[in-house]
Protein backbone atom coordinates (compact mmCIF):
# COMPACT_ATOMS: atom_id res chain seq x y z
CA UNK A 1 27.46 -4.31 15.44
CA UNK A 2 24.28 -6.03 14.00
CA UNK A 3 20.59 -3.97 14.36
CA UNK A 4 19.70 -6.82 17.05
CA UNK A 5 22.88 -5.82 19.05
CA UNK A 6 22.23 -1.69 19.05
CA UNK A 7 18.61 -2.06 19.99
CA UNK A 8 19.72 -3.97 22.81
CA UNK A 9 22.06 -1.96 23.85
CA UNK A 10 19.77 1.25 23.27
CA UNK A 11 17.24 -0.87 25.91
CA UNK A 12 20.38 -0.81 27.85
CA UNK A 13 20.55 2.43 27.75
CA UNK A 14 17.40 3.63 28.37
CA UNK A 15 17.55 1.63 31.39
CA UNK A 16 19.79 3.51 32.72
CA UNK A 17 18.30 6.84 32.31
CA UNK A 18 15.51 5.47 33.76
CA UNK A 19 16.58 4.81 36.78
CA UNK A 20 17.67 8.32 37.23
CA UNK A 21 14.58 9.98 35.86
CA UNK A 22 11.63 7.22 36.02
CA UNK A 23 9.56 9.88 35.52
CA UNK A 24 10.35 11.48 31.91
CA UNK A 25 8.02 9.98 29.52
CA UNK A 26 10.66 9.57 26.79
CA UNK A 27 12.50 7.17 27.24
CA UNK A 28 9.90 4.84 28.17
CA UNK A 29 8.55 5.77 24.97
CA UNK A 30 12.02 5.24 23.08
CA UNK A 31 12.29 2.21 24.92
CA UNK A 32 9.36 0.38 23.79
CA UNK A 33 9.46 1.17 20.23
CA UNK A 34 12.96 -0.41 20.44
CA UNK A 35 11.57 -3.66 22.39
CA UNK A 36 8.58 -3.41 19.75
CA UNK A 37 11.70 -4.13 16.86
CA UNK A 38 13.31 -6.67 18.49
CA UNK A 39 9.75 -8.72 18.26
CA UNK A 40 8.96 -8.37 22.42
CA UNK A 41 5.50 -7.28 22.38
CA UNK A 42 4.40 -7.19 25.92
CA UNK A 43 7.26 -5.66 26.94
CA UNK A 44 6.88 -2.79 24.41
CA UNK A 45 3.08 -2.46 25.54
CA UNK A 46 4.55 -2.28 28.99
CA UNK A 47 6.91 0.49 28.12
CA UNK A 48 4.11 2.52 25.80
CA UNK A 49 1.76 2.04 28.31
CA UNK A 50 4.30 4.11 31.10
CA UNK A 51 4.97 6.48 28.37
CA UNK A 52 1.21 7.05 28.61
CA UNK A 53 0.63 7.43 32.18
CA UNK A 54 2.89 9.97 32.43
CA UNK A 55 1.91 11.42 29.70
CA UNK A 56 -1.51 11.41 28.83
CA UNK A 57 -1.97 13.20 25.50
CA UNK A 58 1.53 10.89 24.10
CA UNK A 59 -1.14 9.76 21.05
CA UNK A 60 1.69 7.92 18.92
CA UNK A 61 2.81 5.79 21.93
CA UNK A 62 -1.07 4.43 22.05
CA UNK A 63 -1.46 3.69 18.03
CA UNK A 64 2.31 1.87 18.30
CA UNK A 65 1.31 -0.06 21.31
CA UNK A 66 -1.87 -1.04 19.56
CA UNK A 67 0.35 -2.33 16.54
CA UNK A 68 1.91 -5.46 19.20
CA UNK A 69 -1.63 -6.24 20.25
């Protein structure tokens, strides 16, 4: 399975746990910094930027989000 394929299906998988827990900052956290290596920026910021509302004091999920911009 190439790198491209297991991010993907990590995003996959995060997915999922999202939609049973939307509100654990994790895996929107995990879930960006995989979109972030696949090269989807806005998507990543989008996923960082969740991270961060739901949990405020998340500092790493800021300075990676600022690395897309």
């Amino acid at each position: 399975m190439s790198t491209f394929q297991q991010y993907e299906q990590a995003i996959a998988s995060f997915d999922k746990a999202l939609q049973l827990k939307p509100d654990k900052d994790q895996p929107w956290y995990n879930r960006g910094v995989a979109l972030f290596n696949l090269g989807r920026w806005d998507e990543a910021i989008a996923s960082y930027d969740k991270a961060l509302q739901l949990k405020p004091d998340r500092s790493y999920a800021l300075t990676d989000g600022l690395q897309c911009a």
